[in-house]
Structures are given as C-alpha cells and as structure tokens.
PDB file of N, CA and C in Angstrom:
ATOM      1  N   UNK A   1     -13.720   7.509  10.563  1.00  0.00           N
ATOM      2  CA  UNK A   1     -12.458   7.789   9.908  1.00  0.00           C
ATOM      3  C   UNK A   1     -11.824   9.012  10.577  1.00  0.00           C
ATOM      4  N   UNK A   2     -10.679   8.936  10.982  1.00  0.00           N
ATOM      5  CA  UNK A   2     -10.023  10.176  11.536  1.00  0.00           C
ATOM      6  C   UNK A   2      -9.499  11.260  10.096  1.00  0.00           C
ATOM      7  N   UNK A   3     -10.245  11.974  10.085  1.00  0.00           N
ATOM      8  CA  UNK A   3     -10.052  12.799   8.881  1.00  0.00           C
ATOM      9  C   UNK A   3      -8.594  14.004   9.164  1.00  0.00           C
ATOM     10  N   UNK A   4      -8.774  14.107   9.934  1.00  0.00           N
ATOM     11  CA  UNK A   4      -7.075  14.457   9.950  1.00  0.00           C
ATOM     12  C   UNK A   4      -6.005  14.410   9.501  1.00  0.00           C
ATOM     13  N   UNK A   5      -6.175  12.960   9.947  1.00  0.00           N
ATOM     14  CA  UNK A   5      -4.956  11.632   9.169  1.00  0.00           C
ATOM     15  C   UNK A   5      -5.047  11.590   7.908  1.00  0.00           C
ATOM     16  N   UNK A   6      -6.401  11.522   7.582  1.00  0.00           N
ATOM     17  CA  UNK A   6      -6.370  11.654   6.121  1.00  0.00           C
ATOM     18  C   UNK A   6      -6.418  12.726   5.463  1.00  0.00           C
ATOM     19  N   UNK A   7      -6.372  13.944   5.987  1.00  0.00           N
ATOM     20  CA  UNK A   7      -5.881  15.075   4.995  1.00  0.00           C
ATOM     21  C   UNK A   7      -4.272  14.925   5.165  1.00  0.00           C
ATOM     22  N   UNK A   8      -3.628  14.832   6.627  1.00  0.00           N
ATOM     23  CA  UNK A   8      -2.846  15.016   6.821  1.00  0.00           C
ATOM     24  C   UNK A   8      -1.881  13.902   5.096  1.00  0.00           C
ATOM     25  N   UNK A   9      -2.231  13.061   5.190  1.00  0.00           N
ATOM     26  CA  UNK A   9      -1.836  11.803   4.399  1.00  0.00           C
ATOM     27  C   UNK A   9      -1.952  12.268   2.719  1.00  0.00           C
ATOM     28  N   UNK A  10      -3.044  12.878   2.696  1.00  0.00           N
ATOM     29  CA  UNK A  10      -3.410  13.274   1.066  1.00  0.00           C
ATOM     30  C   UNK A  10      -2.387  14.270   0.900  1.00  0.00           C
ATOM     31  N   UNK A  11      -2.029  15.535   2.076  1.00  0.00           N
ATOM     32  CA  UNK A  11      -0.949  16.175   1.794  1.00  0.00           C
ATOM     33  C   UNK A  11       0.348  16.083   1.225  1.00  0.00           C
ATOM     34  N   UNK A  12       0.493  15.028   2.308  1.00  0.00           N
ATOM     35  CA  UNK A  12       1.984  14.020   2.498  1.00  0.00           C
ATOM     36  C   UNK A  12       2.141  13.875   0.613  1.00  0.00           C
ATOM     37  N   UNK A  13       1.051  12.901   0.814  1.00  0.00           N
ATOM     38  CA  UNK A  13       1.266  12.076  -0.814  1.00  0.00           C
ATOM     39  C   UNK A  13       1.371  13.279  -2.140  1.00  0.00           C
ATOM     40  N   UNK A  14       0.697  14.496  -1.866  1.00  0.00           N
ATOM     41  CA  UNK A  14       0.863  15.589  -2.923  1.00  0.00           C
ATOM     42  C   UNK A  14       2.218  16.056  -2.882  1.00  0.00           C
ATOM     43  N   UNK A  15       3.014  16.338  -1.756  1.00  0.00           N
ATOM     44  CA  UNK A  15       3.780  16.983  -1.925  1.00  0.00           C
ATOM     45  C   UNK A  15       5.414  15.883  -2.156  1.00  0.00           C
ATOM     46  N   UNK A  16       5.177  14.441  -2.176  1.00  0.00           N
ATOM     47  CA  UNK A  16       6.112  13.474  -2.628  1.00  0.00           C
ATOM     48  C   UNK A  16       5.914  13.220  -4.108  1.00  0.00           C
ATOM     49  N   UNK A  17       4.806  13.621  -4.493  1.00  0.00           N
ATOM     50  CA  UNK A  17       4.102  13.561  -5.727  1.00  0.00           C
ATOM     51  C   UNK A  17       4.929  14.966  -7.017  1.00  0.00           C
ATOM     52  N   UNK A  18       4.933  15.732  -5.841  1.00  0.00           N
ATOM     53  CA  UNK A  18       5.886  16.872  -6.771  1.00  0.00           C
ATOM     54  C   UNK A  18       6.785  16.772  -6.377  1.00  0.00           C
ATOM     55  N   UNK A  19       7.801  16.291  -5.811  1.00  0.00           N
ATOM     56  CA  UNK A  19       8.751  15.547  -6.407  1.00  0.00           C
ATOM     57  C   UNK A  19       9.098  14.659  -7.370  1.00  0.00           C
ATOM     58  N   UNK A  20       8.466  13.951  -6.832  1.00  0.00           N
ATOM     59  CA  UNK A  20       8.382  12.797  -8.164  1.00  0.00           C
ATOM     60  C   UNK A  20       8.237  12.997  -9.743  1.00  0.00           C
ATOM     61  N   UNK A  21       7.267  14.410  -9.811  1.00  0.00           N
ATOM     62  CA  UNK A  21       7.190  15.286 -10.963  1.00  0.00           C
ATOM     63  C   UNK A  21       8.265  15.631 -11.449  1.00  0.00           C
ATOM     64  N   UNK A  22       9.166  15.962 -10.340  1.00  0.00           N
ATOM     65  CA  UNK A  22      10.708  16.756 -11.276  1.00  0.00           C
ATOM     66  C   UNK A  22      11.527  15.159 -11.886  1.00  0.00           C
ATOM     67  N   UNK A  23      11.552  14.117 -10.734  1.00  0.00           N
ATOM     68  CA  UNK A  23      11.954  13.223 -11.413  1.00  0.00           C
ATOM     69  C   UNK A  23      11.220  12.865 -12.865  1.00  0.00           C
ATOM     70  N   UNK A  24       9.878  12.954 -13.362  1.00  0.00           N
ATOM     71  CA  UNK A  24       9.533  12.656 -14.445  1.00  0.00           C
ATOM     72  C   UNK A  24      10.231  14.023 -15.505  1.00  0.00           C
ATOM     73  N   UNK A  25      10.188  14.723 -15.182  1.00  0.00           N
ATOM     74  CA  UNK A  25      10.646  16.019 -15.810  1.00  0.00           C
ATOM     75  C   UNK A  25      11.953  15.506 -16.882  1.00  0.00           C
ATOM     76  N   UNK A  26      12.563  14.834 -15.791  1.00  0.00           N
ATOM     77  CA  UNK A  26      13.971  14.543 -16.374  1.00  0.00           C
ATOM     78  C   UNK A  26      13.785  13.139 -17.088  1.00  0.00           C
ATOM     79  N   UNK A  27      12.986  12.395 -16.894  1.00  0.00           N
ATOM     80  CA  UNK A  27      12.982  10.973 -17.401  1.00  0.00           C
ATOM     81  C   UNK A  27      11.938  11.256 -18.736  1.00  0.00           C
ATOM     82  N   UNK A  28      10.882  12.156 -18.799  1.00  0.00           N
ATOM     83  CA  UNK A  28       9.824  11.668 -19.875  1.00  0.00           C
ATOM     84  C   UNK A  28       9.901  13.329 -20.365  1.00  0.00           C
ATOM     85  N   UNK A  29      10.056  13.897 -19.587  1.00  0.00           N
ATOM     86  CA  UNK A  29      10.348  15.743 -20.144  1.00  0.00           C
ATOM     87  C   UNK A  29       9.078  16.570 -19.619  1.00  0.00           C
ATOM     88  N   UNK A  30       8.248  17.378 -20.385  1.00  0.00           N
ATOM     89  CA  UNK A  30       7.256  18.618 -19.760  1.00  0.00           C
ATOM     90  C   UNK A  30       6.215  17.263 -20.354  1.00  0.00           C
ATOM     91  N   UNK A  31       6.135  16.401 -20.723  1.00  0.00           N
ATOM     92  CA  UNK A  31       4.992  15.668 -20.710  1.00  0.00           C
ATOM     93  C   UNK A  31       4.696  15.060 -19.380  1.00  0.00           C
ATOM     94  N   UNK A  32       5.578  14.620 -18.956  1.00  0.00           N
ATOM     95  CA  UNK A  32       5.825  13.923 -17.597  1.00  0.00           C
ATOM     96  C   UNK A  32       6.026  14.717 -16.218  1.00  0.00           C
ATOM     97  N   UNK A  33       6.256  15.639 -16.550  1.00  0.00           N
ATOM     98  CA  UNK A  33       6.084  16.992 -15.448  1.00  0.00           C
ATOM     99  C   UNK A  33       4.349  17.180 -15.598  1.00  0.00           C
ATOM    100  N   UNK A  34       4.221  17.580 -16.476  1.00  0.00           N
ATOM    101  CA  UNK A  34       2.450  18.016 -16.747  1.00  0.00           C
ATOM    102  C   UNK A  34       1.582  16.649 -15.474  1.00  0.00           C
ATOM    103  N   UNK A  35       2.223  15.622 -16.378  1.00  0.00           N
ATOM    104  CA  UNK A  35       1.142  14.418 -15.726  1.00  0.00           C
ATOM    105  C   UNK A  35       1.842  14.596 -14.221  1.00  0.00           C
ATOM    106  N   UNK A  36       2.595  14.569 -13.794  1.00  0.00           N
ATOM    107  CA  UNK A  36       2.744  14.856 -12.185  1.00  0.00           C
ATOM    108  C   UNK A  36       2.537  15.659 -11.585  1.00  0.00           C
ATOM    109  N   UNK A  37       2.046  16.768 -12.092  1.00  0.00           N
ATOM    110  CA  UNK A  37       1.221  17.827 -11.551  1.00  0.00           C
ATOM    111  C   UNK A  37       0.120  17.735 -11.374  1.00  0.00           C
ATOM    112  N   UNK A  38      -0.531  17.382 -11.800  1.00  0.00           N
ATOM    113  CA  UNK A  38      -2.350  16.710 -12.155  1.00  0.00           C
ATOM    114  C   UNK A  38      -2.455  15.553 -11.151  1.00  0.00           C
ATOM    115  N   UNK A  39      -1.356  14.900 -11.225  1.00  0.00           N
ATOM    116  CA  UNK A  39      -1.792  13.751 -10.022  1.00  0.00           C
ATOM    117  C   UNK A  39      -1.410  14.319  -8.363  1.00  0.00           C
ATOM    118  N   UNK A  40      -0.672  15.427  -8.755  1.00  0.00           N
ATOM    119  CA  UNK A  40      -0.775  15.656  -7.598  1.00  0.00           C
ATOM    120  C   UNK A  40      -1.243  16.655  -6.799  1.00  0.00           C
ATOM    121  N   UNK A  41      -1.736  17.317  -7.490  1.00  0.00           N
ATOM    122  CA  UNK A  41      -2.893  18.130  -7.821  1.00  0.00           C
ATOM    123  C   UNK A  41      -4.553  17.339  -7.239  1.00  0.00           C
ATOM    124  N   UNK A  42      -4.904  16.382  -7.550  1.00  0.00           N
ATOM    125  CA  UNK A  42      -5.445  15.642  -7.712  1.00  0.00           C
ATOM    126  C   UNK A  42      -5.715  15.223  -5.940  1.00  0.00           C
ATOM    127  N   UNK A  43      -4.524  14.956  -5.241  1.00  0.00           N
ATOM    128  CA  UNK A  43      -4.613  14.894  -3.758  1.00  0.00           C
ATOM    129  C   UNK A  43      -4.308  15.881  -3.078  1.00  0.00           C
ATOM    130  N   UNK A  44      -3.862  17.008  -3.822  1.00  0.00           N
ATOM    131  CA  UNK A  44      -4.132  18.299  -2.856  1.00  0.00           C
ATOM    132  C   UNK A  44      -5.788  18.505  -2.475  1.00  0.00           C
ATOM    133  N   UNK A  45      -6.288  18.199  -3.794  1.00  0.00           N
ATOM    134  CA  UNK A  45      -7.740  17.947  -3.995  1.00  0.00           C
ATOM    135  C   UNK A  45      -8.541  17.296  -3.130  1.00  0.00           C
ATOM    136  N   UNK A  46      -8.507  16.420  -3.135  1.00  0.00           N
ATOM    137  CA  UNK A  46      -8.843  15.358  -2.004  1.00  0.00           C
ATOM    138  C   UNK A  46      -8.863  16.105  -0.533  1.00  0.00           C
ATOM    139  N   UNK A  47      -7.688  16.220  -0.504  1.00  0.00           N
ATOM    140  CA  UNK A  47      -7.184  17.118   0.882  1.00  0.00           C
ATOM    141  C   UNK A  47      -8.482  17.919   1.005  1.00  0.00           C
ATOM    142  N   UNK A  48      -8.747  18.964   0.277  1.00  0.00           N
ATOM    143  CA  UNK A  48      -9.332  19.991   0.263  1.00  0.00           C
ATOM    144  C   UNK A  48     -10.794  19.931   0.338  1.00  0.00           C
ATOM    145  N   UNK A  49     -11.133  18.603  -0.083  1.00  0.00           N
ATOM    146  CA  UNK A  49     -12.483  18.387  -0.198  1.00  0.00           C
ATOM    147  C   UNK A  49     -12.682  17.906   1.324  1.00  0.00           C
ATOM    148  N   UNK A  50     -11.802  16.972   1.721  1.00  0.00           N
ATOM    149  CA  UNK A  50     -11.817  16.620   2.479  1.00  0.00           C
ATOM    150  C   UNK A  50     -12.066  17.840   4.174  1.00  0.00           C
ATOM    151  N   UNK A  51     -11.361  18.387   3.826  1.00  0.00           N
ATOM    152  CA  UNK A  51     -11.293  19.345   4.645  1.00  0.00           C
ATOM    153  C   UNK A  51     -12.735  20.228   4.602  1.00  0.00           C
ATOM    154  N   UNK A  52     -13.344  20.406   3.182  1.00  0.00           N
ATOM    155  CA  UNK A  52     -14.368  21.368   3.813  1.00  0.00           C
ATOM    156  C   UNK A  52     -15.703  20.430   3.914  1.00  0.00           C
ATOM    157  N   UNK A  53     -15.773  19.370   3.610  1.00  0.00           N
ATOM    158  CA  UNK A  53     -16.704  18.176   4.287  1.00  0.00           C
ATOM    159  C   UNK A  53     -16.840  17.814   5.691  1.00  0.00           C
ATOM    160  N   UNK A  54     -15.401  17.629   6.190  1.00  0.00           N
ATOM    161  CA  UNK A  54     -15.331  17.958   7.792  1.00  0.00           C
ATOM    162  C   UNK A  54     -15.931  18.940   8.467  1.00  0.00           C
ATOM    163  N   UNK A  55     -15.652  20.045   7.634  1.00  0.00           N
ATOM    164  CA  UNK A  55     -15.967  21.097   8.696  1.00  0.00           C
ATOM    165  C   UNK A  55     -17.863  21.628   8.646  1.00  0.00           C
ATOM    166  N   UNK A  56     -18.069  20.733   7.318  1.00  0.00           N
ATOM    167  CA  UNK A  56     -19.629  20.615   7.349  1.00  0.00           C
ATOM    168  C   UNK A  56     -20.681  20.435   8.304  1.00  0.00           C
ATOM    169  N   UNK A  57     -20.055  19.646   8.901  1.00  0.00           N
ATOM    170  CA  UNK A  57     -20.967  18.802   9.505  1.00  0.00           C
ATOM    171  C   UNK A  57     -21.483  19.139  10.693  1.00  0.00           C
TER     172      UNK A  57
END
C-alpha cells in the first residue's frame, strides 16, 4: 500500500469533511456541526495513525 496516498487521501477527506460540517451547521444546527467534527476528526485520525505506523517499521 503506498501509505502516502493514503494519508495524503485521509487528509483530503478530513478537511472536505469540515466543510461539509458548516454545511450541516446550517441544515441540522450544532447537532450536525458536532457530528461533522467527529467524522472528521475521525480521518484526521486515521491519517495520524497511519503516519506513525509507517514510520515504525
């Protein structure tokens, strides 16, 4: 697996992800902000794990 790509990618997806948060913001309110933070949160995560597993090895 080119782990690169895939942090690079988990990034990508976190930071379209908070966007997408403000759009919930306005559609569902601070409930829907909350949950789009967490999910994207969630692949910053990934990212991060990802990243210090790589450098494990």
């Amino acid at each position: 697996m080119h782990t690169k790509a895939a942090i690079f990618a988990c990034r990508v997806t976190g930071g379209i992800g908070m966007l997408a948060s403000l759009l919930f913001l306005k559609l569902y309110g601070a409930v829907g902000l909350i949950a789009g933070l967490i999910g994207s949160g969630l692949w910053f995560g990934l990212a991060s794990y990802l990243k210090k597993s790589s450098t494990q090895k």
